[in-house]
N, C-alpha and C. Protein backbone atom coordinates (compact mmCIF):
# COMPACT_ATOMS: atom_id res chain seq x y z
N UNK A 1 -23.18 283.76 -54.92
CA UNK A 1 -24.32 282.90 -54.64
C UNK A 1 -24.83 282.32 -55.96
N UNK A 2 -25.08 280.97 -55.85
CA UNK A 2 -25.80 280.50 -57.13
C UNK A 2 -26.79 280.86 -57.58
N UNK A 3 -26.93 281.30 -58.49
CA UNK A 3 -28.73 281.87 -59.44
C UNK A 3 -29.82 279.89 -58.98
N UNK A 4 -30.57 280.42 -58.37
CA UNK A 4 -31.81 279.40 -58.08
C UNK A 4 -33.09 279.25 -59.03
N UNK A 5 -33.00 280.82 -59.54
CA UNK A 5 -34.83 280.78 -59.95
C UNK A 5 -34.49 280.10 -61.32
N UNK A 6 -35.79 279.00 -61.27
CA UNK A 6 -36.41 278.43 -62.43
C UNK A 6 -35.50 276.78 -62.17
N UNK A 7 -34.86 276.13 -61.23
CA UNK A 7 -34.30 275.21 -60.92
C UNK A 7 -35.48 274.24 -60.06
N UNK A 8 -35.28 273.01 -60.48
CA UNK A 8 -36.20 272.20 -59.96
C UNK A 8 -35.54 271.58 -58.62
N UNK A 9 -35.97 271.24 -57.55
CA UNK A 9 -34.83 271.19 -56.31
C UNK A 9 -36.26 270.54 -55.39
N UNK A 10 -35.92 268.95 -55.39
CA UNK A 10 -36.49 268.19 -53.98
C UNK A 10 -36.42 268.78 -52.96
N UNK A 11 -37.05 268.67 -52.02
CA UNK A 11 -36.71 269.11 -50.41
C UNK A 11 -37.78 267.76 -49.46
N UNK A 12 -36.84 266.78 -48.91
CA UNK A 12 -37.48 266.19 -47.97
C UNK A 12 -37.85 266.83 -46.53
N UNK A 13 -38.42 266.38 -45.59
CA UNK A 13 -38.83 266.80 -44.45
C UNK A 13 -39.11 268.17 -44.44
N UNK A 14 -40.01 268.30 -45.36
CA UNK A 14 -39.95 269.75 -45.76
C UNK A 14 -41.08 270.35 -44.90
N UNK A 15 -42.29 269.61 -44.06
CA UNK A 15 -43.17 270.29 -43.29
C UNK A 15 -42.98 271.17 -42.02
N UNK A 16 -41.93 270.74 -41.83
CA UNK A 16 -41.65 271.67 -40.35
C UNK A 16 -39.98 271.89 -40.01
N UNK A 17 -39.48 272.48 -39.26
CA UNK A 17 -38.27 272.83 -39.05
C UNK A 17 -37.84 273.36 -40.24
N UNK A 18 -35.95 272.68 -40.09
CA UNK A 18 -35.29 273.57 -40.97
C UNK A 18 -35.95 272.83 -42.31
N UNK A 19 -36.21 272.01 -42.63
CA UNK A 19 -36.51 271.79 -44.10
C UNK A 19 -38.10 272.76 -44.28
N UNK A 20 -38.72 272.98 -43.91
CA UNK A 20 -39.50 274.43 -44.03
C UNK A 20 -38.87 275.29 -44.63
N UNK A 21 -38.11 275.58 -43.48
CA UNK A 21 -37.25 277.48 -43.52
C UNK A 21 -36.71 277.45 -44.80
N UNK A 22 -36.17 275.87 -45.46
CA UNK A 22 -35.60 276.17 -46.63
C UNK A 22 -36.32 275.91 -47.91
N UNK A 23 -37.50 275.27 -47.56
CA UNK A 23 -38.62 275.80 -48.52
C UNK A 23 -39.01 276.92 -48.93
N UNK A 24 -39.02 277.60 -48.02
CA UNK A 24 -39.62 279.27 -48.03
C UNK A 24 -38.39 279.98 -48.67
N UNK A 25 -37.15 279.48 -48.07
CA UNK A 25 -36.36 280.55 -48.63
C UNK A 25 -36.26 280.56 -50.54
N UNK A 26 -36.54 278.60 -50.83
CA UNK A 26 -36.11 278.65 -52.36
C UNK A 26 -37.43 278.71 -52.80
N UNK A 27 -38.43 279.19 -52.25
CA UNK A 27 -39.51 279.47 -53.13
C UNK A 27 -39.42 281.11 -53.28
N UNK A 28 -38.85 281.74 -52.20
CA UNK A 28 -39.10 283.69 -52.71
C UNK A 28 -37.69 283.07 -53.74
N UNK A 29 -36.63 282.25 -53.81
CA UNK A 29 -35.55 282.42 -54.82
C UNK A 29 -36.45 282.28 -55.88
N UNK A 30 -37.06 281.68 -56.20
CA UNK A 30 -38.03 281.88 -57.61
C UNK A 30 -37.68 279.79 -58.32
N UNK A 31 -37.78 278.88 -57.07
CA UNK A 31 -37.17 277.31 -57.42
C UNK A 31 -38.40 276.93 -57.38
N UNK A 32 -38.65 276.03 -58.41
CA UNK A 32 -40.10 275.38 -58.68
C UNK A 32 -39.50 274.20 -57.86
N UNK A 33 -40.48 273.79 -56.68
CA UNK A 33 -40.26 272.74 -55.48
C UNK A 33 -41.22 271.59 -55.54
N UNK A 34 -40.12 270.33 -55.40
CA UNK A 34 -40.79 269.12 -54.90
C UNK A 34 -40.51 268.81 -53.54
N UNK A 35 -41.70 269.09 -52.72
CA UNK A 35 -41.53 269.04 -51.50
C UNK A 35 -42.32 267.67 -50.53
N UNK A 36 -41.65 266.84 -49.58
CA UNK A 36 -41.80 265.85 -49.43
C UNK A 36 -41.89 265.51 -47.78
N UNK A 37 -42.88 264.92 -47.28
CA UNK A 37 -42.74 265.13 -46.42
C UNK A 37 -43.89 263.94 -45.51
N UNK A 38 -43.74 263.12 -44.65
CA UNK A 38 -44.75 262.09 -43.63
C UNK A 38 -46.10 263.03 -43.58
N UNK A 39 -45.97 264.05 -42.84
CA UNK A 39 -47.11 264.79 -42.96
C UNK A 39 -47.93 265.65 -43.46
N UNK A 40 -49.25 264.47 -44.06
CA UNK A 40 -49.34 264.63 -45.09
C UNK A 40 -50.28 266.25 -45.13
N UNK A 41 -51.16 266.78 -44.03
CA UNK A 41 -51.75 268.11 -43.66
C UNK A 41 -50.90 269.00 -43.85
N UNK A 42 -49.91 269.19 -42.92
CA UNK A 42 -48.66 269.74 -43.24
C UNK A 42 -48.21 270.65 -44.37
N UNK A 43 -47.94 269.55 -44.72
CA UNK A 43 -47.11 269.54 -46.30
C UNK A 43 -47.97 269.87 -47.98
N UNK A 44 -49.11 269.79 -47.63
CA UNK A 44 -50.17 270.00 -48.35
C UNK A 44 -50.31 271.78 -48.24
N UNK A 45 -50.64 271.88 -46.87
CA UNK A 45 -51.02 273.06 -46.74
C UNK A 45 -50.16 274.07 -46.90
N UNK A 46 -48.56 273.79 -45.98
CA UNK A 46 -47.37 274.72 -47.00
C UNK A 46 -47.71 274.78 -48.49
N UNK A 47 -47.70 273.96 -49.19
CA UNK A 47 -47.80 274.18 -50.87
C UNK A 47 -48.83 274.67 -51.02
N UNK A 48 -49.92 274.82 -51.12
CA UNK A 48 -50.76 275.57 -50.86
C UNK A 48 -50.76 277.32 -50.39
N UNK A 49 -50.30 277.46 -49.45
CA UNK A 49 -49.72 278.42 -49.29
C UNK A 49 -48.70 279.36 -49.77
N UNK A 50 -47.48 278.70 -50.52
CA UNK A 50 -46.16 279.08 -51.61
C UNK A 50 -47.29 279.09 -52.71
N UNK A 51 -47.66 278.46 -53.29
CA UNK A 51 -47.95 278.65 -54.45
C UNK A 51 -49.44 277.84 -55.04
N UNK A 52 -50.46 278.98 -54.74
CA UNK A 52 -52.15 278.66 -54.21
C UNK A 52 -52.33 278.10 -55.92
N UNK A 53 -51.59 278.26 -57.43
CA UNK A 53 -52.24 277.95 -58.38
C UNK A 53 -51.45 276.38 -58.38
N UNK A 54 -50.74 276.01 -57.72
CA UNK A 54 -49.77 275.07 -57.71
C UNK A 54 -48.95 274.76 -58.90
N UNK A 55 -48.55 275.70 -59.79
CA UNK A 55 -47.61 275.31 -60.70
C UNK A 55 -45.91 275.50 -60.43
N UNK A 56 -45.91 275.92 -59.41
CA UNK A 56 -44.45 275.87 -58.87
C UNK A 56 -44.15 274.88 -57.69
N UNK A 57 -45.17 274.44 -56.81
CA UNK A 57 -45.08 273.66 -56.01
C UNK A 57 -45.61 272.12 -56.19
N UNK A 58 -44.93 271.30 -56.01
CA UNK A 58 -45.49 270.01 -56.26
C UNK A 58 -45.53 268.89 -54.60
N UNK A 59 -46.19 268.48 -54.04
CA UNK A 59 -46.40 268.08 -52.78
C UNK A 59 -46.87 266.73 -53.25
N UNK A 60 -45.95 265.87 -52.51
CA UNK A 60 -45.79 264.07 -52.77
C UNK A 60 -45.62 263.56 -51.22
N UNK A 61 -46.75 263.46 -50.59
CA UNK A 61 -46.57 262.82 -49.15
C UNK A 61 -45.65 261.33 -49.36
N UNK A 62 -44.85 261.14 -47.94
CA UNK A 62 -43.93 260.24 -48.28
C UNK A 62 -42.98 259.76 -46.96
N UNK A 63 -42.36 258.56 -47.00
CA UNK A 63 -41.70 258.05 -45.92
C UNK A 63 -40.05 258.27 -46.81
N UNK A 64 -39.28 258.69 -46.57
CA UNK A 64 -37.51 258.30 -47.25
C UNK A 64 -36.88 257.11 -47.34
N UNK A 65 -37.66 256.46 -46.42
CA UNK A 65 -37.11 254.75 -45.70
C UNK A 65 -38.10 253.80 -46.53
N UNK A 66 -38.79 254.63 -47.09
CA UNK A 66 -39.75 253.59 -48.03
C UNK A 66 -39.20 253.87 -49.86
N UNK A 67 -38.58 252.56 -49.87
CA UNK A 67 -38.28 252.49 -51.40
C UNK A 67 -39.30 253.10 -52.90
N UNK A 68 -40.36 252.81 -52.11
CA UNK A 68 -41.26 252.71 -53.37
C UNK A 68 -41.98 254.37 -53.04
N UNK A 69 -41.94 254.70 -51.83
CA UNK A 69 -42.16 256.69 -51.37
C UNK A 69 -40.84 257.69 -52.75
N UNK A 70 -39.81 257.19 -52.51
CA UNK A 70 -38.92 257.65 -53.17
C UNK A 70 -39.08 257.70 -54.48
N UNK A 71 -39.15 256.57 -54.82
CA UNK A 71 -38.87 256.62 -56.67
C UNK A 71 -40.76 257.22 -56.77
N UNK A 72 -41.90 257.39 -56.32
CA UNK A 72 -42.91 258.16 -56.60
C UNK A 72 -42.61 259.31 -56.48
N UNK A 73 -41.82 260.00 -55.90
CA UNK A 73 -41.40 261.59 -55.52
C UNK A 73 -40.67 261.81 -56.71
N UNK A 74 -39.72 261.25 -57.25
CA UNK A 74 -38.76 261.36 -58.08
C UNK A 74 -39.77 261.54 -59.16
N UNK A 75 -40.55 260.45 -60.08
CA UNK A 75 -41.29 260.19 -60.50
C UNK A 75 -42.33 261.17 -60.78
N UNK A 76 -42.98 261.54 -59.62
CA UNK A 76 -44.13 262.62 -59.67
C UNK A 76 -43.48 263.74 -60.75
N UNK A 77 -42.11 264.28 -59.57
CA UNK A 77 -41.25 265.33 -59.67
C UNK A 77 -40.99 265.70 -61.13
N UNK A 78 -40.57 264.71 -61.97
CA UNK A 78 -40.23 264.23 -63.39
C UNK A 78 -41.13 264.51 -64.21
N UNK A 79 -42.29 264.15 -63.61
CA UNK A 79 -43.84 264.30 -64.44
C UNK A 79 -43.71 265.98 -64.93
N UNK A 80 -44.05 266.27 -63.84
CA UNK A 80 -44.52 267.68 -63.28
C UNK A 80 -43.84 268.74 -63.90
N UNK A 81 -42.05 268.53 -63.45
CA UNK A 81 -41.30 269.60 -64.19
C UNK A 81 -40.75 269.34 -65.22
N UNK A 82 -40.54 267.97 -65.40
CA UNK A 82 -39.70 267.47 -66.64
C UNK A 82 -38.25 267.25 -66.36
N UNK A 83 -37.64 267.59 -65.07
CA UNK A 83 -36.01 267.58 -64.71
C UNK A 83 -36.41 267.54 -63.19
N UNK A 84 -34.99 267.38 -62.21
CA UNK A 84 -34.36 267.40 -61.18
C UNK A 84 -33.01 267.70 -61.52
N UNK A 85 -33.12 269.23 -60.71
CA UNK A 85 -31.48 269.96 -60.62
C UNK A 85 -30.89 269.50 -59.60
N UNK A 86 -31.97 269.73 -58.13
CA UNK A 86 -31.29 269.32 -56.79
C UNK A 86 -32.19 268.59 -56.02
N UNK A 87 -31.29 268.08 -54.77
CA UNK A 87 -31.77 267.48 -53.70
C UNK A 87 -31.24 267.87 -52.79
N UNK A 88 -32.51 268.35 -51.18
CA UNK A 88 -32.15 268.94 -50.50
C UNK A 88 -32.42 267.28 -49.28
N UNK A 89 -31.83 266.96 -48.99
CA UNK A 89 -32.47 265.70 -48.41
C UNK A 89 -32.38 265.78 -46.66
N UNK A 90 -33.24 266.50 -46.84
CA UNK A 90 -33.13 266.68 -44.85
C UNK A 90 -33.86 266.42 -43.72
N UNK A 91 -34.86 265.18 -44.35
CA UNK A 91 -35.68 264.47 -43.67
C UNK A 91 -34.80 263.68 -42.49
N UNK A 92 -35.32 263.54 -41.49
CA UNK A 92 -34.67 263.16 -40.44
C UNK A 92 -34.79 261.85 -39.24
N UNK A 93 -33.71 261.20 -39.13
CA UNK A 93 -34.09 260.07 -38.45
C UNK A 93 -32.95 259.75 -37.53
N UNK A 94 -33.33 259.33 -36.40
CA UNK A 94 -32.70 258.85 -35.64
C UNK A 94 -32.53 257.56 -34.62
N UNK A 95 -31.22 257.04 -34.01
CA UNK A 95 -31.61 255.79 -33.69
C UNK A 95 -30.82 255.81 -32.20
N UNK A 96 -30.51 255.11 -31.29
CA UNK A 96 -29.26 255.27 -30.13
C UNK A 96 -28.88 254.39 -30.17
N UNK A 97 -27.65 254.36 -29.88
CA UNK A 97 -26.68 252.69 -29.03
C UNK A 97 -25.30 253.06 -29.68
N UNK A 98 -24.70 252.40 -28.99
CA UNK A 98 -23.08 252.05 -29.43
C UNK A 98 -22.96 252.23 -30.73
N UNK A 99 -22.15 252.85 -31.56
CA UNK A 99 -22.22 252.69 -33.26
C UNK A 99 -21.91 251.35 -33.55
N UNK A 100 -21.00 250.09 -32.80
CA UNK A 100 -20.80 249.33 -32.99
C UNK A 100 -21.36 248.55 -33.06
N UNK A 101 -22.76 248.62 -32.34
CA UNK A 101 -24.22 247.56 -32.09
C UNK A 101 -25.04 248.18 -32.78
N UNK A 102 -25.13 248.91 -33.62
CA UNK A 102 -26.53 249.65 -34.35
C UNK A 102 -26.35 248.91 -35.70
N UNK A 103 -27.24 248.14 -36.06
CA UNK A 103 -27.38 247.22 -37.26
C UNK A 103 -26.81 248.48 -38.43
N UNK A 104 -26.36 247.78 -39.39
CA UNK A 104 -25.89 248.72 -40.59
C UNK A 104 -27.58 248.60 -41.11
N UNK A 105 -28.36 248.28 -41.16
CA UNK A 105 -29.59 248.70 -41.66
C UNK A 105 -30.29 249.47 -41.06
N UNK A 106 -29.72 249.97 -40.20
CA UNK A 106 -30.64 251.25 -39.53
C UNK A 106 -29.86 252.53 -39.94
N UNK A 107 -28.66 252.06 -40.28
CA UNK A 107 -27.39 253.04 -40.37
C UNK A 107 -27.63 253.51 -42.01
């Protein structure tokens, strides 16, 4: 298994589901987290919770589909720790129809 603690590591959709579960898991690994997420209560209050002095947790409310959400996360992230090791990118979206009729911009 890879050594985690002290690695700086994004996590989108990080307020609920599996991007949660894997918040929690790389915060007992000892991973200082930029965690990202639409909701913004949520996502506040997890970090808050991991880490009440907030020097391991950094919380950047945010859309993935928004250009200018992204490079502020990155950005913040940069501020904060000074690096990005990883990206966990597991914010989630979905669309229906034929793959053949689904605009490549939704894709």
């Amino acid at each position: 298994m890879i050594p985690f603690s002290g690695q700086v590591i994004i996590v989108t959709g990080a307020s609920s589901g599996i991007g949660e579960a894997v918040v929690r898991r790389l915060a007992r690994a000892g991973v200082k987290l930029a965690i990202s997420a639409r909701r913004v209560d949520r996502l506040e209050a997890l970090a808050r919770e991991l880490d009440p002095t907030g020097a391991r947790v950094l919380a950047v409310a945010g859309d993935v589909t928004s250009d200018a959400d992204r490079r502020r996360l990155v950005e913040a992230t940069r501020k904060k720790f000074g690096r990005i090791d990883g990206l966990v990118n597991n914010a989630g979206y979905g669309t229906r129809g034929p793959v053949e009729r689904v605009p490549v911009e939704l894709i």
